[in-house]
PDB file of N, CA and C in Angstrom:
ATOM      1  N   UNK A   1     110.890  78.612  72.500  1.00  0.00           N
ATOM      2  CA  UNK A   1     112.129  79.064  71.926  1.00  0.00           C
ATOM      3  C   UNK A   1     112.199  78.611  70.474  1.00  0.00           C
ATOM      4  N   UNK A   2     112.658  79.513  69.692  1.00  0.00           N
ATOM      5  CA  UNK A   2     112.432  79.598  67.794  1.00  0.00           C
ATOM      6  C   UNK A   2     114.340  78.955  68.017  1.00  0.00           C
ATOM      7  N   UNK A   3     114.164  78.127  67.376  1.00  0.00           N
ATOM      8  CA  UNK A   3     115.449  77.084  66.681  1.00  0.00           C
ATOM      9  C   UNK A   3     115.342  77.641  65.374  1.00  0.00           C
ATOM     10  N   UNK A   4     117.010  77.856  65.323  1.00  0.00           N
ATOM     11  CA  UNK A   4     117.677  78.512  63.613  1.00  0.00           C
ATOM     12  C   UNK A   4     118.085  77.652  63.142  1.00  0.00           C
ATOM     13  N   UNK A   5     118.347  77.217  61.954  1.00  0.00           N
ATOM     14  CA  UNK A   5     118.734  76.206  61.074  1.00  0.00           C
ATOM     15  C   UNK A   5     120.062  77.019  60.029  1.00  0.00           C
ATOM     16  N   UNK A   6     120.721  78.051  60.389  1.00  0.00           N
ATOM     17  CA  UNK A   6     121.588  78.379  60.645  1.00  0.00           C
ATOM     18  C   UNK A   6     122.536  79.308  61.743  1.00  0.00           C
ATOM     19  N   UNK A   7     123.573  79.711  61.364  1.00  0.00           N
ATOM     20  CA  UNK A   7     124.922  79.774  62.403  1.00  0.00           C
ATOM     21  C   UNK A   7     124.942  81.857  61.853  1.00  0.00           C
ATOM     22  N   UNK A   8     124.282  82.761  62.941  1.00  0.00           N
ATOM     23  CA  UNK A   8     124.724  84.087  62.263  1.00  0.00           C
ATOM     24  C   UNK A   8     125.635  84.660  62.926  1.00  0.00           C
ATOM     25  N   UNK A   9     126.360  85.488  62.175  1.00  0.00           N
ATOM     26  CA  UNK A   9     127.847  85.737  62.170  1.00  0.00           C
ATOM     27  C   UNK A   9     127.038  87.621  62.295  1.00  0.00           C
ATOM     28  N   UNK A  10     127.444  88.232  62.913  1.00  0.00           N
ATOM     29  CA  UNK A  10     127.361  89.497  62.519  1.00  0.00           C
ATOM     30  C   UNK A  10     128.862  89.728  62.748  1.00  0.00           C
ATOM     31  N   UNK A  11     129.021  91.151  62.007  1.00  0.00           N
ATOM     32  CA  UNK A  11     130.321  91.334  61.311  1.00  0.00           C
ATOM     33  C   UNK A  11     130.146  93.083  61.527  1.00  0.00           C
ATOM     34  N   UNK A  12     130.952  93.550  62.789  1.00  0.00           N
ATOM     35  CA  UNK A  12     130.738  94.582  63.267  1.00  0.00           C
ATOM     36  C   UNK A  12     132.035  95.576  62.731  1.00  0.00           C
ATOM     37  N   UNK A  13     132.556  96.961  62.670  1.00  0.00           N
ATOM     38  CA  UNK A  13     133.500  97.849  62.246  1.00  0.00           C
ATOM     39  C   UNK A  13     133.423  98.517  61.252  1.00  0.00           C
ATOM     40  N   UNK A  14     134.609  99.257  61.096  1.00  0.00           N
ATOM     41  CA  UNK A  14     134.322 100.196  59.656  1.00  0.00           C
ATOM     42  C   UNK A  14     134.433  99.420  58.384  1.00  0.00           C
ATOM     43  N   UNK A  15     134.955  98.158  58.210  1.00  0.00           N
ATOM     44  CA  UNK A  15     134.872  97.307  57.313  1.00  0.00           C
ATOM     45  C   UNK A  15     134.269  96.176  56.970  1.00  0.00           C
ATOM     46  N   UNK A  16     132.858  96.427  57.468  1.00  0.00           N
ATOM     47  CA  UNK A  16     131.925  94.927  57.738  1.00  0.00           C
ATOM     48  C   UNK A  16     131.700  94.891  56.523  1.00  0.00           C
ATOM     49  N   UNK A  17     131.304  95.715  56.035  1.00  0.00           N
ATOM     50  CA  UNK A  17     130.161  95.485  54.574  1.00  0.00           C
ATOM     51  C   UNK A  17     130.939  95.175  53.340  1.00  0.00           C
ATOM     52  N   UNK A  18     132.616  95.570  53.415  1.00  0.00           N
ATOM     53  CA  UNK A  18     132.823  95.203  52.781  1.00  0.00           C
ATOM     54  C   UNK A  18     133.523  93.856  52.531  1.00  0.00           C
ATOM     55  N   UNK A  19     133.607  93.248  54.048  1.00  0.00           N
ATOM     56  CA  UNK A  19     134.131  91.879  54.925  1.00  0.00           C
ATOM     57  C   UNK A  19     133.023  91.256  54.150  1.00  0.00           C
ATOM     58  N   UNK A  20     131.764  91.626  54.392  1.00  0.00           N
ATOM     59  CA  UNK A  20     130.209  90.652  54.495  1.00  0.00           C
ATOM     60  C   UNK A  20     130.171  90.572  52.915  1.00  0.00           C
ATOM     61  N   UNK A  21     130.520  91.358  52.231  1.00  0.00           N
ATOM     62  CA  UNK A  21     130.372  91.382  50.598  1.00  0.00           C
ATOM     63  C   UNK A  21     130.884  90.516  50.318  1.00  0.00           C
ATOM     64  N   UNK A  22     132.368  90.073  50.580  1.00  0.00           N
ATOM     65  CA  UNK A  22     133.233  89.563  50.048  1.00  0.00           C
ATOM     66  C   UNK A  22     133.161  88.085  50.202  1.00  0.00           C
ATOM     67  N   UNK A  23     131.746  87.602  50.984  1.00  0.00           N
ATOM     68  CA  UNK A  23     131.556  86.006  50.908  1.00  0.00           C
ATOM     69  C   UNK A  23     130.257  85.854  50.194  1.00  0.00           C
ATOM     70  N   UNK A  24     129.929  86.810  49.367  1.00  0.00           N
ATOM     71  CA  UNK A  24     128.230  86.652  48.739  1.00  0.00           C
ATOM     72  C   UNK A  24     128.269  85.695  47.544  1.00  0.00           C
ATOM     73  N   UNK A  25     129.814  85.260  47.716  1.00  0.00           N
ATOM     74  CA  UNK A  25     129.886  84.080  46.214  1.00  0.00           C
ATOM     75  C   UNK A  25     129.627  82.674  47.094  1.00  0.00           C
ATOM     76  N   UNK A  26     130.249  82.225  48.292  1.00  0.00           N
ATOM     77  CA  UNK A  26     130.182  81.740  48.913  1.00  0.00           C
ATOM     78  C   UNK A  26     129.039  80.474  49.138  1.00  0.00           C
ATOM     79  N   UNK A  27     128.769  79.181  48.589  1.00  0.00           N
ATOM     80  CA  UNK A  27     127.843  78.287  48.516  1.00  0.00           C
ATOM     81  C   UNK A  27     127.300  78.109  49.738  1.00  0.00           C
ATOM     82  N   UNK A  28     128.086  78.299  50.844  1.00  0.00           N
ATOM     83  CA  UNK A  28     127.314  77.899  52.248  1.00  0.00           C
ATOM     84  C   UNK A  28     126.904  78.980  53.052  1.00  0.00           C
ATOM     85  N   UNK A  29     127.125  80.055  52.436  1.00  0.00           N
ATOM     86  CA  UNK A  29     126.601  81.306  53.572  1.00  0.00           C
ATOM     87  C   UNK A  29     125.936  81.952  52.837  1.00  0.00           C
ATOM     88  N   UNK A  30     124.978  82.790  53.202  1.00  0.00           N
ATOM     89  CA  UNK A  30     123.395  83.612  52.849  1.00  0.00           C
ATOM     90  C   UNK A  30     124.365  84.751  53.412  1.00  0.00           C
ATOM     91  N   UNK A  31     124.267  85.689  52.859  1.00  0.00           N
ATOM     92  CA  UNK A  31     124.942  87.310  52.709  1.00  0.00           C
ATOM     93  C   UNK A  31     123.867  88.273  52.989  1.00  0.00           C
ATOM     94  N   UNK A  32     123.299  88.656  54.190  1.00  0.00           N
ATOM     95  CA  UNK A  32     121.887  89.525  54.251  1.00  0.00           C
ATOM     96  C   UNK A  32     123.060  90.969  54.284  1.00  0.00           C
ATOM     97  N   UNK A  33     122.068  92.190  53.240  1.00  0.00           N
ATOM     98  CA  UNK A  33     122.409  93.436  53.094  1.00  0.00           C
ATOM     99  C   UNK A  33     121.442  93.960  53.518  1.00  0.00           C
ATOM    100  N   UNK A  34     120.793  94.749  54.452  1.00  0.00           N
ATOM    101  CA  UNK A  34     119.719  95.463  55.087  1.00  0.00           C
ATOM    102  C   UNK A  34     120.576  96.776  54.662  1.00  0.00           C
ATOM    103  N   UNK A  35     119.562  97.852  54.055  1.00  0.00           N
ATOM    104  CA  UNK A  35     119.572  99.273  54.004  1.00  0.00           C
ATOM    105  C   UNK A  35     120.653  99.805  54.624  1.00  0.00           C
ATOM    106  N   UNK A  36     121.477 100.469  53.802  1.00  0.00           N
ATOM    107  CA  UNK A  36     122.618 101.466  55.216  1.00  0.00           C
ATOM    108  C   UNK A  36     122.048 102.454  55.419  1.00  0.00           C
ATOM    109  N   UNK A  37     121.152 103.048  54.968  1.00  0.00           N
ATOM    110  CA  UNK A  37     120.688 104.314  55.015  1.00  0.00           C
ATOM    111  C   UNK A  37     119.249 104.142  56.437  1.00  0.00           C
ATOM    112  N   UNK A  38     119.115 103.209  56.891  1.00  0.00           N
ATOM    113  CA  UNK A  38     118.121 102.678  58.306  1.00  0.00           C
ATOM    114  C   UNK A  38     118.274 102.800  59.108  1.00  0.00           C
ATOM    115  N   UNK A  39     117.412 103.147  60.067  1.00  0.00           N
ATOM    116  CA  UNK A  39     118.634 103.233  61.523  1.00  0.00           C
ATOM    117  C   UNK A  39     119.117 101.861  62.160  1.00  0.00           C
ATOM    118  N   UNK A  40     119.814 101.513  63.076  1.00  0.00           N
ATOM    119  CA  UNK A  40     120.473 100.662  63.162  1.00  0.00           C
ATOM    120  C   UNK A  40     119.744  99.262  63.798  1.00  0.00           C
ATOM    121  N   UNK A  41     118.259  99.641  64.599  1.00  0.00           N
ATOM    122  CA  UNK A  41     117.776  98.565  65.069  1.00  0.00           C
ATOM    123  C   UNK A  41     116.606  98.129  63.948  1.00  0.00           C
ATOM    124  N   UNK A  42     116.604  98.978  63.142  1.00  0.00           N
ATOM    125  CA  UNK A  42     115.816  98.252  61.633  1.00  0.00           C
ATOM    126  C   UNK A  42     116.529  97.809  61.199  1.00  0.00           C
ATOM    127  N   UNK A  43     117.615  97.766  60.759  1.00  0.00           N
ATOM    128  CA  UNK A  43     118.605  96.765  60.125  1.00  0.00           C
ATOM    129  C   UNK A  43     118.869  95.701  60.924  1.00  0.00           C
ATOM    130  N   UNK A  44     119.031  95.711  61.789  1.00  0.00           N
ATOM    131  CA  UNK A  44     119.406  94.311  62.485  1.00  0.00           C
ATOM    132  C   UNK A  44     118.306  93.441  62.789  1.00  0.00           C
ATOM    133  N   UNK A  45     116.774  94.226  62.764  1.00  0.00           N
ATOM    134  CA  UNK A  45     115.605  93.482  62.428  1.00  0.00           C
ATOM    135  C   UNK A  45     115.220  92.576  61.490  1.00  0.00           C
ATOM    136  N   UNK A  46     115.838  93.632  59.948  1.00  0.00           N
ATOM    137  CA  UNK A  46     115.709  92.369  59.103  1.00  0.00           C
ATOM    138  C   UNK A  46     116.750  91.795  59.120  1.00  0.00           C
ATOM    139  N   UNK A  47     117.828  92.080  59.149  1.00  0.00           N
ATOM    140  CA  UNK A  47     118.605  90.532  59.244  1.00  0.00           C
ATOM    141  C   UNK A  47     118.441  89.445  60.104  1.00  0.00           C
ATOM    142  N   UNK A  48     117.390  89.851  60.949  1.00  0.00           N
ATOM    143  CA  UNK A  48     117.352  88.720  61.679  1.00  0.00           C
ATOM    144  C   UNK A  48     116.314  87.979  61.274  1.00  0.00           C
ATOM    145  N   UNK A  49     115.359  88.803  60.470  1.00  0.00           N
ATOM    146  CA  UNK A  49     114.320  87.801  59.679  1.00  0.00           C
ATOM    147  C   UNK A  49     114.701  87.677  58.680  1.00  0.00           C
ATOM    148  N   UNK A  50     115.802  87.458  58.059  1.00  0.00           N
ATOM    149  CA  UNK A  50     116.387  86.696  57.095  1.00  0.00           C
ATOM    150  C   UNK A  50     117.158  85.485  57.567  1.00  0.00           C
ATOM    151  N   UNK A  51     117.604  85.910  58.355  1.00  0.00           N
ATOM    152  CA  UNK A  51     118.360  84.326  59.238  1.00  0.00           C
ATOM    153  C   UNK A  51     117.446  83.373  59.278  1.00  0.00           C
ATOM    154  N   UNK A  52     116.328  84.327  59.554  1.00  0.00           N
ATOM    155  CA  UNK A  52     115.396  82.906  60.450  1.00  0.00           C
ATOM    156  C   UNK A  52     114.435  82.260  59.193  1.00  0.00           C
ATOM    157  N   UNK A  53     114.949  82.633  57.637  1.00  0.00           N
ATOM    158  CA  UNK A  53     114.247  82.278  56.736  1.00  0.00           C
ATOM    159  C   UNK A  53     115.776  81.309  55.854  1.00  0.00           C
ATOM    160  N   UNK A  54     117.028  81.421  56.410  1.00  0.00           N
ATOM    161  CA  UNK A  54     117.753  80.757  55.820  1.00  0.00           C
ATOM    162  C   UNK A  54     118.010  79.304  56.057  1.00  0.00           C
ATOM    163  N   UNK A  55     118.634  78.462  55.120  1.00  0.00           N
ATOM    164  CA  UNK A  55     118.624  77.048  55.834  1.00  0.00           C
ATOM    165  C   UNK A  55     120.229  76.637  55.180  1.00  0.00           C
ATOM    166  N   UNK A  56     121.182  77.963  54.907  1.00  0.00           N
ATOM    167  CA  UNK A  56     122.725  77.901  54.753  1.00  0.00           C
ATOM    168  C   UNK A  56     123.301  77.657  56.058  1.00  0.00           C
ATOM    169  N   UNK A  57     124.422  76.859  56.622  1.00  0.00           N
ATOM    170  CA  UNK A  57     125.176  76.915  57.210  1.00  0.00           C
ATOM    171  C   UNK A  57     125.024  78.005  57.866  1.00  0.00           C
ATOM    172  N   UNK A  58     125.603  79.239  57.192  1.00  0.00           N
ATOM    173  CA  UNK A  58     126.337  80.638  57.946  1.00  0.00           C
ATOM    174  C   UNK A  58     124.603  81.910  57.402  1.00  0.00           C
ATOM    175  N   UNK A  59     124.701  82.484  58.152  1.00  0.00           N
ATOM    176  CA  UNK A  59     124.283  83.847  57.745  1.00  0.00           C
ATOM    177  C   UNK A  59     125.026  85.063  58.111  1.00  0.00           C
ATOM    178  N   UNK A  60     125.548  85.624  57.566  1.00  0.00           N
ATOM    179  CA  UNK A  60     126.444  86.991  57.731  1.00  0.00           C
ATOM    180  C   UNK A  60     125.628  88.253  57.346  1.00  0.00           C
ATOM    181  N   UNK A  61     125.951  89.219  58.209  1.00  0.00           N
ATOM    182  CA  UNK A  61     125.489  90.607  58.168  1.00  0.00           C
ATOM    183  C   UNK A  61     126.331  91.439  58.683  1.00  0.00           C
ATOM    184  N   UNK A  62     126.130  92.979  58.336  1.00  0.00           N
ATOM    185  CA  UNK A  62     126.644  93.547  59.278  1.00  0.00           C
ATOM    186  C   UNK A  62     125.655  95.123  59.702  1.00  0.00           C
ATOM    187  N   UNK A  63     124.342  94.438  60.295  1.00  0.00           N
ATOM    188  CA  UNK A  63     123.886  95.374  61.077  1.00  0.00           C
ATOM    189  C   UNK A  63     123.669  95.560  62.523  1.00  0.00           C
ATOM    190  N   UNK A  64     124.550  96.045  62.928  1.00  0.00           N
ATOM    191  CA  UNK A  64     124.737  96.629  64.420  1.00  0.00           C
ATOM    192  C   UNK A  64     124.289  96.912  64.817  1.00  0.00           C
ATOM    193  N   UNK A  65     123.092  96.683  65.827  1.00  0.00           N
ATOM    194  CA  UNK A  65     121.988  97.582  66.749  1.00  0.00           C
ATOM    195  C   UNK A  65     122.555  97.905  67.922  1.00  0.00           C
ATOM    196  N   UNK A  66     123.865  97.805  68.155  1.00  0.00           N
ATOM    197  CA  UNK A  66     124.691  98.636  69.115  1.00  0.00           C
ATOM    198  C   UNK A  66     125.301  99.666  68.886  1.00  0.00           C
ATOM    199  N   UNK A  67     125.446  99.855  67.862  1.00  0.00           N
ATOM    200  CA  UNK A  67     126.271 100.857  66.929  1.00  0.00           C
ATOM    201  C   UNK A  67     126.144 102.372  67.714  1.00  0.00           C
ATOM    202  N   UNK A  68     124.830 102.653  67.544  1.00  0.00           N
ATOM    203  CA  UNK A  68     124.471 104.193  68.680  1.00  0.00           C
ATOM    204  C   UNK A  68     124.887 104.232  69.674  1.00  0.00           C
ATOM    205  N   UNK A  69     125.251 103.295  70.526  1.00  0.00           N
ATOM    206  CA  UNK A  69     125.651 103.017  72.574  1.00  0.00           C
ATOM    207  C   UNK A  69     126.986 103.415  71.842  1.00  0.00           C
ATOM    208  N   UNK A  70     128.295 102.085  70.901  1.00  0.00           N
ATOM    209  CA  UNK A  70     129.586 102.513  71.153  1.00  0.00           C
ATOM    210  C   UNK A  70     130.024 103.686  70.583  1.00  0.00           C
ATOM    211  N   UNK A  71     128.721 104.521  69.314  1.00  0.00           N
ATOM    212  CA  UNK A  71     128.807 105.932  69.263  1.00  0.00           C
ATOM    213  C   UNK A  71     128.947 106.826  70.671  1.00  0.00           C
ATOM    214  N   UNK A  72     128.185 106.640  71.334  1.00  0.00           N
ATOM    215  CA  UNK A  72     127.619 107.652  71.999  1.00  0.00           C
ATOM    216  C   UNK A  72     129.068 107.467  73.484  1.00  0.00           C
ATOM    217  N   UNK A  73     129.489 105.923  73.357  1.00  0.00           N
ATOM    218  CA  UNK A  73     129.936 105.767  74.681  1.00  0.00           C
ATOM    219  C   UNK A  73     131.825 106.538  74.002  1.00  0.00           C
ATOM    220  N   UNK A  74     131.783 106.662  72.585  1.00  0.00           N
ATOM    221  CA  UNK A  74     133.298 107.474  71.898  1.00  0.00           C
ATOM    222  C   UNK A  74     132.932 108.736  72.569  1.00  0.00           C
ATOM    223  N   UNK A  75     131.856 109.544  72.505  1.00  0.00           N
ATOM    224  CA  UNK A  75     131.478 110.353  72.133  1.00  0.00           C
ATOM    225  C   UNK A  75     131.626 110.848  73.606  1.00  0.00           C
ATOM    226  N   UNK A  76     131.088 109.978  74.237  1.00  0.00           N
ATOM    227  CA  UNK A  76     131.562 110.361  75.876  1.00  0.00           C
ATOM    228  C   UNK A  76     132.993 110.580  76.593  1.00  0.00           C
ATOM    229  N   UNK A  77     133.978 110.362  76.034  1.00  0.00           N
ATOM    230  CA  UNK A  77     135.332 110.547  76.148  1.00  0.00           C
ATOM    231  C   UNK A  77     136.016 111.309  75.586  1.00  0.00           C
ATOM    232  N   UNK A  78     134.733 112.198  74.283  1.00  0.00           N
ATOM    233  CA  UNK A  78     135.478 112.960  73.262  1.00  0.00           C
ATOM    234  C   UNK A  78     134.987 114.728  73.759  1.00  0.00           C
ATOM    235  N   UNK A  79     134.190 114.448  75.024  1.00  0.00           N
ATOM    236  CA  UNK A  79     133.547 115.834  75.194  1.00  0.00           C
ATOM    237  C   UNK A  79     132.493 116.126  74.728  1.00  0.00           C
ATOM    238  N   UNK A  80     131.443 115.393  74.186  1.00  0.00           N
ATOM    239  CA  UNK A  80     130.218 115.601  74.015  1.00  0.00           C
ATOM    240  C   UNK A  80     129.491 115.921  74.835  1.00  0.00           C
ATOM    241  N   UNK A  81     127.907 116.535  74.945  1.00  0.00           N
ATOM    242  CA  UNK A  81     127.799 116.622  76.214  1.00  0.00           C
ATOM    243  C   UNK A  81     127.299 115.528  77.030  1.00  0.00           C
ATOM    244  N   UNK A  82     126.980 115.807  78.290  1.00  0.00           N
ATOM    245  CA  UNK A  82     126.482 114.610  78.959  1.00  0.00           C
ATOM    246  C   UNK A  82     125.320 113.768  78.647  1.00  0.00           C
ATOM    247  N   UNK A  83     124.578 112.717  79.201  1.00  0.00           N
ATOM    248  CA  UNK A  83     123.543 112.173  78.911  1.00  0.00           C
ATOM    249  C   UNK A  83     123.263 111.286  77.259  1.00  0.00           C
ATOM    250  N   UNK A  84     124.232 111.435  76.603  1.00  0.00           N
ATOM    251  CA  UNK A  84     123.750 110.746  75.532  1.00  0.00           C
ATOM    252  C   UNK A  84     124.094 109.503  75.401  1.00  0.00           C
ATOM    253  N   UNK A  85     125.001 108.632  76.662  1.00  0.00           N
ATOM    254  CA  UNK A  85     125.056 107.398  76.923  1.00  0.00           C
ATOM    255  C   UNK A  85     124.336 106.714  77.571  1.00  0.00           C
ATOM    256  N   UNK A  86     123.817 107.278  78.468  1.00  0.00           N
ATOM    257  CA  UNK A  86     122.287 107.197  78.895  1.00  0.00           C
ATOM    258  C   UNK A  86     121.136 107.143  78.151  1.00  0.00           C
ATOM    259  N   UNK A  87     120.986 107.616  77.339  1.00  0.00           N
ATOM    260  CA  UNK A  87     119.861 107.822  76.233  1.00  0.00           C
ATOM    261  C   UNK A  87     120.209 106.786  75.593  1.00  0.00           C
ATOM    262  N   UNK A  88     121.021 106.497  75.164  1.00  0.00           N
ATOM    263  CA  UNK A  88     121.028 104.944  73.784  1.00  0.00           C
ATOM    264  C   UNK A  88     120.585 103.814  74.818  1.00  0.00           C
TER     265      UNK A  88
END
């Protein structure tokens, strides 16, 4: 088992990034920005190999590698068709 030498915070909603921005002045927390334009389990890849390269207190991000499931599980209540909650 890999021991972190910091504390990560992911920071999930329509206002993470700009939540996660807003501590990049912040002396004790490391601010990882992974690509928005990635899909969602590459982003949360590298932020997690940035965590595991930080030695701040906090690491904050906000990449969601769930993001597609609570898409898909809206999406299932909104009349989409079937199977795409299954698929994520």
């Amino acid at each position: 088992m890999q021991r972190l030498s910091t504390t990560v915070l992911a920071v999930v909603g329509t206002e993470a990034a700009a939540c996660v921005r807003s501590f990049s002045d912040a002396a004790n927390v490391t601010v990882v920005h992974p690509a928005a334009d990635t899909e969602p389990q590459a982003r949360a890849d590298e932020a997690w190999r940035r965590a595991r390269k930080s030695h701040a207190p906090y690491t904050m991000h906000d990449a969601d590698p769930l993001q597609p499931v609570a898409d898909a599980w809206a999406g299932s209540f909104a009349g989409e068709a079937r199977g795409g909650l299954e698929v994520r």
